[in-house]
PDB file of N, CA and C in Angstrom:
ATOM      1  N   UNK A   1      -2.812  -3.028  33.635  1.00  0.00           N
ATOM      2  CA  UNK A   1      -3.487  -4.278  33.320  1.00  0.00           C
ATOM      3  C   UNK A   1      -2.794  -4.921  32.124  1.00  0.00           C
ATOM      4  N   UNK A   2      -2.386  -6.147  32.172  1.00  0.00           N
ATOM      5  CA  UNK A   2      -1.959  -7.076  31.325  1.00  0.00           C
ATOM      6  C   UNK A   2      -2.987  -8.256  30.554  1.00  0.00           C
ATOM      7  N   UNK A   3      -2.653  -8.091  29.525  1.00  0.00           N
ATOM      8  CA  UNK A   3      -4.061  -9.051  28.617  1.00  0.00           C
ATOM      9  C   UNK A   3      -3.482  -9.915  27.630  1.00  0.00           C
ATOM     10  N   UNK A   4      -3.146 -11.167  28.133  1.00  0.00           N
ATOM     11  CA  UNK A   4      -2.494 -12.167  26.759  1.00  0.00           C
ATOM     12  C   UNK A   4      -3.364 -12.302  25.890  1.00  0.00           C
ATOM     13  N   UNK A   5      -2.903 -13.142  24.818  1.00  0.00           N
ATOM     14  CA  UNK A   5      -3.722 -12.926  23.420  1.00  0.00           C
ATOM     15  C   UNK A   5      -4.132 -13.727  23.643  1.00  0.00           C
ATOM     16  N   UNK A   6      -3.809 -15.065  24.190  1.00  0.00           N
ATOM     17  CA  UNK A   6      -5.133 -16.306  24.622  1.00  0.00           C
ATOM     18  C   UNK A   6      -6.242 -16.206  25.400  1.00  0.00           C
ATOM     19  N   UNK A   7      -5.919 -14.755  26.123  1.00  0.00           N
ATOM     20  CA  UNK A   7      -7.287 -14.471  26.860  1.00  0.00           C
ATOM     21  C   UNK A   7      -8.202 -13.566  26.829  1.00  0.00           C
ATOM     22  N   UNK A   8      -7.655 -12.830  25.404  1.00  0.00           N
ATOM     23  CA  UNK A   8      -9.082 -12.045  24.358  1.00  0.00           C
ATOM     24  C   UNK A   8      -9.565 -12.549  23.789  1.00  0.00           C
ATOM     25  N   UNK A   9     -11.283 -12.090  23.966  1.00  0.00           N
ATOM     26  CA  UNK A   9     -12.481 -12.817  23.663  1.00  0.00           C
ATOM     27  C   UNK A   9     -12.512 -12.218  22.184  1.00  0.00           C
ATOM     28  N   UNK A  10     -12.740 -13.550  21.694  1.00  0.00           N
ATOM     29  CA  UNK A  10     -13.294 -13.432  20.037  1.00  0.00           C
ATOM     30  C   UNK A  10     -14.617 -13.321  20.237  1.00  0.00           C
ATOM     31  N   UNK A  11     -15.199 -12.773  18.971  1.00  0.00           N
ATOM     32  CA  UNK A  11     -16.282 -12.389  18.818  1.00  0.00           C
ATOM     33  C   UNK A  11     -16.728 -12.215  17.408  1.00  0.00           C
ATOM     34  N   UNK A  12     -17.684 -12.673  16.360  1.00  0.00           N
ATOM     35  CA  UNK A  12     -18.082 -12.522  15.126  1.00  0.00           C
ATOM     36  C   UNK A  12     -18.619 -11.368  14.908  1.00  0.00           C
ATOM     37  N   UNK A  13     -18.803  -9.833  14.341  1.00  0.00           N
ATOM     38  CA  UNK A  13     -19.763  -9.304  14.102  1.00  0.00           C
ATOM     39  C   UNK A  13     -20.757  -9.920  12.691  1.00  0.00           C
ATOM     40  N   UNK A  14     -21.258  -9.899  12.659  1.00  0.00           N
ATOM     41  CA  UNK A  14     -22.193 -10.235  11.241  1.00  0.00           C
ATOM     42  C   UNK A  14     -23.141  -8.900  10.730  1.00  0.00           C
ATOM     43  N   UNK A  15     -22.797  -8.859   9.528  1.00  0.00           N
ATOM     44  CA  UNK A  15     -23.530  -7.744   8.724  1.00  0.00           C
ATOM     45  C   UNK A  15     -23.445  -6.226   9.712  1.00  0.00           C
ATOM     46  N   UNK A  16     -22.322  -5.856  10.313  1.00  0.00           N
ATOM     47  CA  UNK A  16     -22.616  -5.161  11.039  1.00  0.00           C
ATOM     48  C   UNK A  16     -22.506  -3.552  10.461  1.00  0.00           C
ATOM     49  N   UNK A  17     -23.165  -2.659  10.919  1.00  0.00           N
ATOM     50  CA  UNK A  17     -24.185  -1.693  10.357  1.00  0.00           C
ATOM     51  C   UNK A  17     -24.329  -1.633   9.388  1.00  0.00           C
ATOM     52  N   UNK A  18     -24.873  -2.669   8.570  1.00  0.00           N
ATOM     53  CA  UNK A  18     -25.096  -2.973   6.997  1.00  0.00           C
ATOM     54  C   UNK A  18     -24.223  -3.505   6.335  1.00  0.00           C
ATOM     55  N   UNK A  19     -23.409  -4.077   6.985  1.00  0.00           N
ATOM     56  CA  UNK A  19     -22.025  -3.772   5.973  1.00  0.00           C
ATOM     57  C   UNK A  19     -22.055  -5.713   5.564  1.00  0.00           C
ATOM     58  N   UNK A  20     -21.365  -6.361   4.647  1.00  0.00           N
ATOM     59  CA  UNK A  20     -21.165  -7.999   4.102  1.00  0.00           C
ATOM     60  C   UNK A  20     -20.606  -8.199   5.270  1.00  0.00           C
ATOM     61  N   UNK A  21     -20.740  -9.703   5.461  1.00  0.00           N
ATOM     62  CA  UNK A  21     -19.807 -10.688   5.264  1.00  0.00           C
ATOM     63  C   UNK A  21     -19.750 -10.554   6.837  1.00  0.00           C
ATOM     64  N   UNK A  22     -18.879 -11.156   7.475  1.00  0.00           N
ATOM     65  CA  UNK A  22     -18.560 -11.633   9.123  1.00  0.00           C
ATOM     66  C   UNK A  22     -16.798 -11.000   9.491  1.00  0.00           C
ATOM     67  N   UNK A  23     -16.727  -9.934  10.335  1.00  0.00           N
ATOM     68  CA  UNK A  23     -15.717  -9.676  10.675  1.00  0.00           C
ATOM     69  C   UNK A  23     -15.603 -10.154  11.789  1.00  0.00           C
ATOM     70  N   UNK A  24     -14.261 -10.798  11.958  1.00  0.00           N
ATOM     71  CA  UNK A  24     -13.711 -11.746  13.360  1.00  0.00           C
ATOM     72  C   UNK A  24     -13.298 -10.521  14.091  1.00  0.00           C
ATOM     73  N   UNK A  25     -13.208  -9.938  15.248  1.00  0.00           N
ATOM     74  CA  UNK A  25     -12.745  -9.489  15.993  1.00  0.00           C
ATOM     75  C   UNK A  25     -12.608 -10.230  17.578  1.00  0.00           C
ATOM     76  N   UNK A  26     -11.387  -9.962  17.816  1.00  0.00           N
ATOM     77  CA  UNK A  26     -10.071  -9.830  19.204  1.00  0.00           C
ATOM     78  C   UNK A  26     -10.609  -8.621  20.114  1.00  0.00           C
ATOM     79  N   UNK A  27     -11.290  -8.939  21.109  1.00  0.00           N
ATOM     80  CA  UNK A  27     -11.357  -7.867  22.245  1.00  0.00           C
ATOM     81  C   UNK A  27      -9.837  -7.779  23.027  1.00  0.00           C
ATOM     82  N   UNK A  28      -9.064  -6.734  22.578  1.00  0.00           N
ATOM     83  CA  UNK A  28      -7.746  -6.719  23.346  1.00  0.00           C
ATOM     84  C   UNK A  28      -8.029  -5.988  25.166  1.00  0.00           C
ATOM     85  N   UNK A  29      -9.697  -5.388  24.790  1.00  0.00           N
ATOM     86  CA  UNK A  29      -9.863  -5.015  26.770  1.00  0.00           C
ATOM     87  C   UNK A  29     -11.040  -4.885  26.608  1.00  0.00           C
ATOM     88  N   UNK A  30     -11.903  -5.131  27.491  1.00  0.00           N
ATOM     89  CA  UNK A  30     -13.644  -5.209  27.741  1.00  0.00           C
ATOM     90  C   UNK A  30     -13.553  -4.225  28.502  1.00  0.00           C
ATOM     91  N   UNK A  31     -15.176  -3.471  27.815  1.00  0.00           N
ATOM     92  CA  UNK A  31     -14.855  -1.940  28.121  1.00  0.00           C
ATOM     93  C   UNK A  31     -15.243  -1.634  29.450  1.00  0.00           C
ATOM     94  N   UNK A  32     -15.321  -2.530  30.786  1.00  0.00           N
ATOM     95  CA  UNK A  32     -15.402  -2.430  31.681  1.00  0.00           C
ATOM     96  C   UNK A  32     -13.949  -2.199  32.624  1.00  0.00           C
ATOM     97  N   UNK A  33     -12.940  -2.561  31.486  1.00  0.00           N
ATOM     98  CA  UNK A  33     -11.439  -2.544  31.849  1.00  0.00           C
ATOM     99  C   UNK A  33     -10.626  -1.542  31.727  1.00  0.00           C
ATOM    100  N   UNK A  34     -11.671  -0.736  30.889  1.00  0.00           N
ATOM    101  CA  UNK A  34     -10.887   0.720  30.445  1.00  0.00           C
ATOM    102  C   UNK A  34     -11.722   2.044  31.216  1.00  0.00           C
ATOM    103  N   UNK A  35     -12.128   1.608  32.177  1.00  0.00           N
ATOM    104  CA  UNK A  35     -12.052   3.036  33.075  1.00  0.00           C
ATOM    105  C   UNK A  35     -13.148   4.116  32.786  1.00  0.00           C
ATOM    106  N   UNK A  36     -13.761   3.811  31.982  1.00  0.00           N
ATOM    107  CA  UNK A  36     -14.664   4.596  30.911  1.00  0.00           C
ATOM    108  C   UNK A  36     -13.956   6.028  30.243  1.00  0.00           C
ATOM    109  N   UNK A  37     -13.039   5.063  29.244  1.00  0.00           N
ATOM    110  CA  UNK A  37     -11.880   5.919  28.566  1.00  0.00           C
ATOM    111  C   UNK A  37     -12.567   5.377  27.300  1.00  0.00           C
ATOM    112  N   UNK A  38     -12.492   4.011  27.462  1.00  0.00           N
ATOM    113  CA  UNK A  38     -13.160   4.066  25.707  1.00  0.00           C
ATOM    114  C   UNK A  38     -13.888   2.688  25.687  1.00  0.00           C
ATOM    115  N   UNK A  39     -14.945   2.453  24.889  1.00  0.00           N
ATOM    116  CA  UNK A  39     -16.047   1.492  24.988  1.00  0.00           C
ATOM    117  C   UNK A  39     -15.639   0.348  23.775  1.00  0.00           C
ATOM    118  N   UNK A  40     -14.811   0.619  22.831  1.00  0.00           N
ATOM    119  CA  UNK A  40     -14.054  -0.418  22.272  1.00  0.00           C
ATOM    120  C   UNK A  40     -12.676  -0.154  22.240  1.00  0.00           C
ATOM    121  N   UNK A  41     -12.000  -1.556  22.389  1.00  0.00           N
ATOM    122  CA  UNK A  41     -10.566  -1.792  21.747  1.00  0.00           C
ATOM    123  C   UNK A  41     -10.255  -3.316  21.583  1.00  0.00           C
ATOM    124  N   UNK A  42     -10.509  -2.984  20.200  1.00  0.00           N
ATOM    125  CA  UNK A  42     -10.034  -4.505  19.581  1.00  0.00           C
ATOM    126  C   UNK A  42      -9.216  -4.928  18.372  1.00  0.00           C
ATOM    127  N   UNK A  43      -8.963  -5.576  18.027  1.00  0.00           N
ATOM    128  CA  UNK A  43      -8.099  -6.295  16.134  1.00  0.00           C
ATOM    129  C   UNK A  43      -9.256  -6.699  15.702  1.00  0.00           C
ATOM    130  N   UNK A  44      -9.542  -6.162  14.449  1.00  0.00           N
ATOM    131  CA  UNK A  44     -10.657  -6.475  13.283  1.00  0.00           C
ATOM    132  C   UNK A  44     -10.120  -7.470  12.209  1.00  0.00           C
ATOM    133  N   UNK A  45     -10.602  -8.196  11.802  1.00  0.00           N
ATOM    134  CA  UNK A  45      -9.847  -9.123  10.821  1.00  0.00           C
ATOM    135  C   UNK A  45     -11.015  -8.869   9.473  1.00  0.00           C
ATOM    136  N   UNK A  46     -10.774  -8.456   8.355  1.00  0.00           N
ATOM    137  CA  UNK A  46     -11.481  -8.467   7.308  1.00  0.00           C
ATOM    138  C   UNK A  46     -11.227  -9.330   6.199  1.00  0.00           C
ATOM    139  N   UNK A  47     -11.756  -9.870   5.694  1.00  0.00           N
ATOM    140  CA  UNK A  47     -11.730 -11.243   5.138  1.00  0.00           C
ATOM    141  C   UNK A  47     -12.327 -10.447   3.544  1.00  0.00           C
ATOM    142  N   UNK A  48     -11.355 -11.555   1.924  1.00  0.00           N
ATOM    143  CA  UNK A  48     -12.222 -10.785   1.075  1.00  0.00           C
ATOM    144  C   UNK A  48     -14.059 -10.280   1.284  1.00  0.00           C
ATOM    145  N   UNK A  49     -14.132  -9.110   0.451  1.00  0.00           N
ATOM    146  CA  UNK A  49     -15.236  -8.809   0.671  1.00  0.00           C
ATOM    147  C   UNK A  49     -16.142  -8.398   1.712  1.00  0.00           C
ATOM    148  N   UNK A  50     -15.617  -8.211   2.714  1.00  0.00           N
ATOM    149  CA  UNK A  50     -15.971  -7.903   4.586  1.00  0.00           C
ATOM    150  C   UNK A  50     -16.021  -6.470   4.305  1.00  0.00           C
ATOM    151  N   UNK A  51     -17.488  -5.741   5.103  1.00  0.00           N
ATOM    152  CA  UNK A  51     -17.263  -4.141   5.518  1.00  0.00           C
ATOM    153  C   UNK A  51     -18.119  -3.883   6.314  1.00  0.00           C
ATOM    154  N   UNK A  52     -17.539  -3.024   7.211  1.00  0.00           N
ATOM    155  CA  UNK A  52     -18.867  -2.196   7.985  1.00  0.00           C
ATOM    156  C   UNK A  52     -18.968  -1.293   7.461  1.00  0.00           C
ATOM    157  N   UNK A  53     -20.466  -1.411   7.576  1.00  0.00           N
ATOM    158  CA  UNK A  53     -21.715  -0.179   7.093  1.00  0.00           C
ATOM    159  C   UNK A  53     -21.214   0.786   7.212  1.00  0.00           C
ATOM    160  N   UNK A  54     -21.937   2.372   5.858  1.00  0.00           N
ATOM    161  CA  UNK A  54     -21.523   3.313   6.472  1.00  0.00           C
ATOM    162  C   UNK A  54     -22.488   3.829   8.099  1.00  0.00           C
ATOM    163  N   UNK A  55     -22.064   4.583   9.108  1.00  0.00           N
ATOM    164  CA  UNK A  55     -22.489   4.790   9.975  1.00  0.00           C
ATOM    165  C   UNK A  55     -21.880   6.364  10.785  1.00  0.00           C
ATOM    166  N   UNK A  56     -22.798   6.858  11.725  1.00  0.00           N
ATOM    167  CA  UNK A  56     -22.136   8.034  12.113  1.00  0.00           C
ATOM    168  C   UNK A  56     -21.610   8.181  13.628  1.00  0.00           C
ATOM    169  N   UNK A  57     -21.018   8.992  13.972  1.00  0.00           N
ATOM    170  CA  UNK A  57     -20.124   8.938  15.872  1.00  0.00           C
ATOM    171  C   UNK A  57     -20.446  10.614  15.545  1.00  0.00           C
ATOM    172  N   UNK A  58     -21.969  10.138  16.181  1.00  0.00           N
ATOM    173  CA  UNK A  58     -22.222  11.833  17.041  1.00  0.00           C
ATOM    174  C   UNK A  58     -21.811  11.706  18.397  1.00  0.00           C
ATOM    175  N   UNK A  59     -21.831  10.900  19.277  1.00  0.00           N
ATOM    176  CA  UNK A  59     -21.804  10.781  21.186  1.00  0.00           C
ATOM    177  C   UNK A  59     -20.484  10.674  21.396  1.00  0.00           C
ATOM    178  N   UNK A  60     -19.815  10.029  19.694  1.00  0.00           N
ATOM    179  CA  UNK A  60     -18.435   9.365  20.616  1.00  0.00           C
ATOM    180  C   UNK A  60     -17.238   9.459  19.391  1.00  0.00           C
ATOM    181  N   UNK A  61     -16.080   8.751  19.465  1.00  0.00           N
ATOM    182  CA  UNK A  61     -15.169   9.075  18.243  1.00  0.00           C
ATOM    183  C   UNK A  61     -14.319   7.735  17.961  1.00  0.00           C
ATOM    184  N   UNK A  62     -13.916   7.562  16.520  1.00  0.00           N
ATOM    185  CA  UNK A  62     -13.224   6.714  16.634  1.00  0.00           C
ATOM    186  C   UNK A  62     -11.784   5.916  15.803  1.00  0.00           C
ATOM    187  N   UNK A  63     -11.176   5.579  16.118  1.00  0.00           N
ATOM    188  CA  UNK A  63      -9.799   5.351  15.792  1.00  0.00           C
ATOM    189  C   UNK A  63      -9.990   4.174  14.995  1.00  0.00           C
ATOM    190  N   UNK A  64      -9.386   4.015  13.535  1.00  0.00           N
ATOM    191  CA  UNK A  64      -9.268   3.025  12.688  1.00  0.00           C
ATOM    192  C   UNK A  64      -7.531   3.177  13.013  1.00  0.00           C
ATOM    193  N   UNK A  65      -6.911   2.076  13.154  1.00  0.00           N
ATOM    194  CA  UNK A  65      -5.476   2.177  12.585  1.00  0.00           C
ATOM    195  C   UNK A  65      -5.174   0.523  11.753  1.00  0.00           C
ATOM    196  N   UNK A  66      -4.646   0.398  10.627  1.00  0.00           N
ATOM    197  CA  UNK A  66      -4.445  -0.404   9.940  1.00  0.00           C
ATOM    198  C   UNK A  66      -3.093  -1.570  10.097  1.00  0.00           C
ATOM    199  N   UNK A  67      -3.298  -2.539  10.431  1.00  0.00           N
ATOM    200  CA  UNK A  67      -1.862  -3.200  10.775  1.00  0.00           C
ATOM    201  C   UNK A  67      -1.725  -4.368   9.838  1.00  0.00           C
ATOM    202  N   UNK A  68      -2.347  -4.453   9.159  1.00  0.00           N
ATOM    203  CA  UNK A  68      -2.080  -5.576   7.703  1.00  0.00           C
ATOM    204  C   UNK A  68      -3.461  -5.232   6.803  1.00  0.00           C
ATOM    205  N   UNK A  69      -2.387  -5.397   5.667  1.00  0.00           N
ATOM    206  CA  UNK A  69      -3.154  -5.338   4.255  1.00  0.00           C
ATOM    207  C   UNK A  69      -3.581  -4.036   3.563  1.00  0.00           C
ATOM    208  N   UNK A  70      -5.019  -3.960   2.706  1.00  0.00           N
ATOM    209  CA  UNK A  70      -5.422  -2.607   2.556  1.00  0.00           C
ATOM    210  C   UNK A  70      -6.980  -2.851   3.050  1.00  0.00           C
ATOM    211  N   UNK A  71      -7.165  -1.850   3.576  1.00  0.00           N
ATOM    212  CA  UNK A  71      -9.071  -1.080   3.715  1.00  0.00           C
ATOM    213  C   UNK A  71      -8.982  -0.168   3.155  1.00  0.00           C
ATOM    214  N   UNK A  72     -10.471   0.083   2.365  1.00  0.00           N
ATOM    215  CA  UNK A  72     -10.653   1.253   1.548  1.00  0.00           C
ATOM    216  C   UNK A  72     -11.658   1.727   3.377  1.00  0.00           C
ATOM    217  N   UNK A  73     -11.318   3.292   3.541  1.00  0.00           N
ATOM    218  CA  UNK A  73     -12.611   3.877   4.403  1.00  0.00           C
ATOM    219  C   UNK A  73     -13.129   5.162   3.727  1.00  0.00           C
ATOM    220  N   UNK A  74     -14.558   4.922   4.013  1.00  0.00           N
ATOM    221  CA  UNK A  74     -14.781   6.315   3.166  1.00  0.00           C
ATOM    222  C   UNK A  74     -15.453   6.957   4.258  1.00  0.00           C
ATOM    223  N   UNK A  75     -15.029   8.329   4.386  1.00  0.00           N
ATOM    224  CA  UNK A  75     -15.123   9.526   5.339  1.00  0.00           C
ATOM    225  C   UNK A  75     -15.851  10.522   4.709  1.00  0.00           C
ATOM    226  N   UNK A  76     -17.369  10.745   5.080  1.00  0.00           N
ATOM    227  CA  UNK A  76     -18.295  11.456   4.380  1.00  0.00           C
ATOM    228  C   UNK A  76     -18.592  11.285   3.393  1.00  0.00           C
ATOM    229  N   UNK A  77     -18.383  10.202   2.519  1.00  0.00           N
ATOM    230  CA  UNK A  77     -18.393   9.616   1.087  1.00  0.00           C
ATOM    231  C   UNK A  77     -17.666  10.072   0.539  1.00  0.00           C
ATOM    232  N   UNK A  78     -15.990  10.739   0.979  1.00  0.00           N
ATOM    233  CA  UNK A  78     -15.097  10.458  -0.106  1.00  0.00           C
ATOM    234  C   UNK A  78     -13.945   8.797   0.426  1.00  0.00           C
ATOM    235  N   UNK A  79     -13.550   8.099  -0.001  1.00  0.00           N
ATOM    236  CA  UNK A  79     -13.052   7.341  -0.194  1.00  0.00           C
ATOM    237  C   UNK A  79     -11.761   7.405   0.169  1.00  0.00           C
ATOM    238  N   UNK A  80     -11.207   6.486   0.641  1.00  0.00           N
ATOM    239  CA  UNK A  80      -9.583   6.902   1.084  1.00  0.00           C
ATOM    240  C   UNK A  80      -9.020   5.301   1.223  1.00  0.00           C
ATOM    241  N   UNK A  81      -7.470   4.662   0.618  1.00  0.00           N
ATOM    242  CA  UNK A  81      -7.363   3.487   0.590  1.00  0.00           C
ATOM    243  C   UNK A  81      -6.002   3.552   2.142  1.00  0.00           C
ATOM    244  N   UNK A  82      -6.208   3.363   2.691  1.00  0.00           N
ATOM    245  CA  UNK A  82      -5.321   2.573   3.830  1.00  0.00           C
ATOM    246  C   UNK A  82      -4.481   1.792   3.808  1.00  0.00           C
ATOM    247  N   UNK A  83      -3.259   1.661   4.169  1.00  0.00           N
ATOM    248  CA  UNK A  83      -2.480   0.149   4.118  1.00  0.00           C
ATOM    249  C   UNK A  83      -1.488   0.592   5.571  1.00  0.00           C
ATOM    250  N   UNK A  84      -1.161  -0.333   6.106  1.00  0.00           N
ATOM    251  CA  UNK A  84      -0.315  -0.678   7.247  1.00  0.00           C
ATOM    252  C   UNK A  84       0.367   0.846   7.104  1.00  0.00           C
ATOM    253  N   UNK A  85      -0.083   1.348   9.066  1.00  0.00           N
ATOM    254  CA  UNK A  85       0.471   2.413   9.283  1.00  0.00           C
ATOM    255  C   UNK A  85      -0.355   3.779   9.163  1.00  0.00           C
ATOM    256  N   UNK A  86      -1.515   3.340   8.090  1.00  0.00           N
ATOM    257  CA  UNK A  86      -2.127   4.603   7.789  1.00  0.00           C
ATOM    258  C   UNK A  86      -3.353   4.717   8.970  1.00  0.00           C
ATOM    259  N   UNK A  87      -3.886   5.604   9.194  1.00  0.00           N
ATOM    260  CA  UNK A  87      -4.837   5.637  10.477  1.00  0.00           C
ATOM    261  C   UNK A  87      -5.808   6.627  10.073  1.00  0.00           C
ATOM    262  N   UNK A  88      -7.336   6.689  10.298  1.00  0.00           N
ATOM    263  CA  UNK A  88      -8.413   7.354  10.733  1.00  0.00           C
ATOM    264  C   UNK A  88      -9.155   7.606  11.442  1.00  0.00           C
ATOM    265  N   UNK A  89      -9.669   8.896  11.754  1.00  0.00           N
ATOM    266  CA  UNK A  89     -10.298   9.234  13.019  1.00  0.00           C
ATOM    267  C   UNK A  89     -11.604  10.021  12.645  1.00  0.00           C
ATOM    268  N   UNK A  90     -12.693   9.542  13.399  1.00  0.00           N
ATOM    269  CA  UNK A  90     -14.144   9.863  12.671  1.00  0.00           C
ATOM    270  C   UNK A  90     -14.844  10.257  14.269  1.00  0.00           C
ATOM    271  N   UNK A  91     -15.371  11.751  14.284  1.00  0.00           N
ATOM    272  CA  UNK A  91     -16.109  11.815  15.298  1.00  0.00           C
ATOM    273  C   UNK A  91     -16.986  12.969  14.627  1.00  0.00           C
ATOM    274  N   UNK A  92     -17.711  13.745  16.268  1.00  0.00           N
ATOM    275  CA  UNK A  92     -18.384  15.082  15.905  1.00  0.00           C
ATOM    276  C   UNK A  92     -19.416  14.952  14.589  1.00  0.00           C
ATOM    277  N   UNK A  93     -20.250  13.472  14.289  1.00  0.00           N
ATOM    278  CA  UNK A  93     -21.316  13.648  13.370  1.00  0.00           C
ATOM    279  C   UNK A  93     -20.978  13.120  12.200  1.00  0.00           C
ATOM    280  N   UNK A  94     -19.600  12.984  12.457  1.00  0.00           N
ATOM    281  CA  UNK A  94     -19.161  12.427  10.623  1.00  0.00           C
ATOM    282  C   UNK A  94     -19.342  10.853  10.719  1.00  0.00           C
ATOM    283  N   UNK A  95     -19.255  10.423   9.193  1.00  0.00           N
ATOM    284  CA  UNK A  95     -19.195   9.158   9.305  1.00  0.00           C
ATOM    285  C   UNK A  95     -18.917   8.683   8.040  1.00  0.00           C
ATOM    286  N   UNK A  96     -18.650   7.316   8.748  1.00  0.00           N
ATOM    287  CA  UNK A  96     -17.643   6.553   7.194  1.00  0.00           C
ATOM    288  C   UNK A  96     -18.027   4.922   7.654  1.00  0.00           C
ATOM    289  N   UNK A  97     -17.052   4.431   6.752  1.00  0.00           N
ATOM    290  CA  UNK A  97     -17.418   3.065   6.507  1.00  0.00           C
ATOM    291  C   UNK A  97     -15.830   2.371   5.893  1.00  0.00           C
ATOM    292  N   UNK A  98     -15.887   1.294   6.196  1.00  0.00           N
ATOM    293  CA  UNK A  98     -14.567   0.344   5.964  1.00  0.00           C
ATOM    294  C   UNK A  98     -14.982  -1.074   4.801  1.00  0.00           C
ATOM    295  N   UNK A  99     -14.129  -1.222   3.985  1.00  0.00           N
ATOM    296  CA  UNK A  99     -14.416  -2.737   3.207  1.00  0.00           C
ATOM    297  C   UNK A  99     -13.082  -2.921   3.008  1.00  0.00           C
ATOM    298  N   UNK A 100     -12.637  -4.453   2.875  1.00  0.00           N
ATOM    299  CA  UNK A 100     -11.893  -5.083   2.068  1.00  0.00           C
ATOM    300  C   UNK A 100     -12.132  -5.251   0.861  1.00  0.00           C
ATOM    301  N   UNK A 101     -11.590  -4.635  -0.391  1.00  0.00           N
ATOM    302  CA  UNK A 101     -11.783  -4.927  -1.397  1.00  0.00           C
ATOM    303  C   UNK A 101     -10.820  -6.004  -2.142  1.00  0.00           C
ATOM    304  N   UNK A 102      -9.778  -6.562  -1.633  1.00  0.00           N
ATOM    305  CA  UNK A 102      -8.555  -7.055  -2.197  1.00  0.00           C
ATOM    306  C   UNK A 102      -8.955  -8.482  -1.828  1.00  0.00           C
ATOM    307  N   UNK A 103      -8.339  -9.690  -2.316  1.00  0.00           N
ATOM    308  CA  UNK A 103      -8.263 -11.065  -2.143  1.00  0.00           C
ATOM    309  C   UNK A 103      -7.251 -11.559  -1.010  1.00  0.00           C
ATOM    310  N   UNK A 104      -7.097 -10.571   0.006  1.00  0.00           N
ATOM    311  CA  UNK A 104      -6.194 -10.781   1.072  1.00  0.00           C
ATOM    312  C   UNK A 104      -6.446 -10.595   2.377  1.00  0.00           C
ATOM    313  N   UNK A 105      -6.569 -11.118   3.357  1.00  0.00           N
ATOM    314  CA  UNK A 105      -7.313 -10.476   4.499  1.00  0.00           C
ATOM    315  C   UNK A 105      -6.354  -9.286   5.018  1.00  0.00           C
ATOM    316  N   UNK A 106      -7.188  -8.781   6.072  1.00  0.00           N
ATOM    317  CA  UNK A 106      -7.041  -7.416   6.209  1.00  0.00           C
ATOM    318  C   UNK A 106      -6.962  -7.392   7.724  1.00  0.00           C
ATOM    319  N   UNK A 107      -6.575  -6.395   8.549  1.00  0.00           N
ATOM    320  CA  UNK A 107      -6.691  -6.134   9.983  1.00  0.00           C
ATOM    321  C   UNK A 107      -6.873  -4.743  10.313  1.00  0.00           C
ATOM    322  N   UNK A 108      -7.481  -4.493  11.502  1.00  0.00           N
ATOM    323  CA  UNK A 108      -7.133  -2.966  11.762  1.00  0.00           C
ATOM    324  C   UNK A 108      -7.299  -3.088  13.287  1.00  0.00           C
ATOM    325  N   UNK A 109      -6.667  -2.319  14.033  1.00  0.00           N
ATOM    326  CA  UNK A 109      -6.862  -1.847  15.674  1.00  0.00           C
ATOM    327  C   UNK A 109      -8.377  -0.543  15.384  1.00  0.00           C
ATOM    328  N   UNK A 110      -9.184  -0.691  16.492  1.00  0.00           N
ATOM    329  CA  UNK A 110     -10.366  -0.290  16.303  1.00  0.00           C
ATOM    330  C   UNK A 110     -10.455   0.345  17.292  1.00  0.00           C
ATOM    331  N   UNK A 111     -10.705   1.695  18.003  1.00  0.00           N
ATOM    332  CA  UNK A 111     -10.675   2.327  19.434  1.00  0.00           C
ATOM    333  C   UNK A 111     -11.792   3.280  19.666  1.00  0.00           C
ATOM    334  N   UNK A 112     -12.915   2.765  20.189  1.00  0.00           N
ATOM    335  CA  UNK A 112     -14.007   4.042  20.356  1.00  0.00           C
ATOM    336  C   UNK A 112     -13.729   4.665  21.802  1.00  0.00           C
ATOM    337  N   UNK A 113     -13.788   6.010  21.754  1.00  0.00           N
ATOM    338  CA  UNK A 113     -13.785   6.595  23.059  1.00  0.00           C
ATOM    339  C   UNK A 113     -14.877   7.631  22.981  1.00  0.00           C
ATOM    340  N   UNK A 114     -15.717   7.809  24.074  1.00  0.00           N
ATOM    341  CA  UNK A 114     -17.258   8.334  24.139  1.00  0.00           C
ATOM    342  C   UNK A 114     -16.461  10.103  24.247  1.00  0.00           C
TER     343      UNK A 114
END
């Protein structure tokens, strides 16, 4: 399956699981397209001050990978800063949380698989 970038659906999250501010996300495949391999895959755009909540992946797991800027994610409440290239993976009960702290927007590829 082939998916141009003019024909992924944007989408706002707002305050999502507690977290500030409005992250823009790029559905790069609707999870009806992925076979039931994984229930998200998209580009997150974080804008100053943008984060999702902390939250936990008991059912399912999931892939942060960073492709511009920095995210701080914190993984069980320790803290970890990210920049292009760096990647995290949160399943089995754990959980973390993502913010932009910098005056620069931010991106990350986002991949839940159940």
């Amino acid at each position: 399956m082939i998916v141009h970038k003019e024909d992924m659906r944007p989408q706002v999250w707002v305050n999502i699981h507690g977290g500030a501010g409005n992250i823009d996300v790029q559905h790069i495949f609707e999870t009806e397209d992925m076979a039931g391999k994984c229930t998200l895959c998209a580009k997150s755009f974080f804008h100053p001050g943008d984060s999702i909540g902390q939250h936990v992946h008991e059912t399912n797991g999931e892939i942060y990978y960073v492709l511009e800027g920095e995210l701080v994610v914190t993984e069980d409440g320790v803290e970890h800063v990210l920049r292009p290239g760096d990647a995290a993976f949160t399943a089995n009960g754990a959980s973390h949380r993502v913010e932009n702290r910098t005056q620069q927007t931010a991106s990350m590829l986002a991949i839940i698989m159940p």
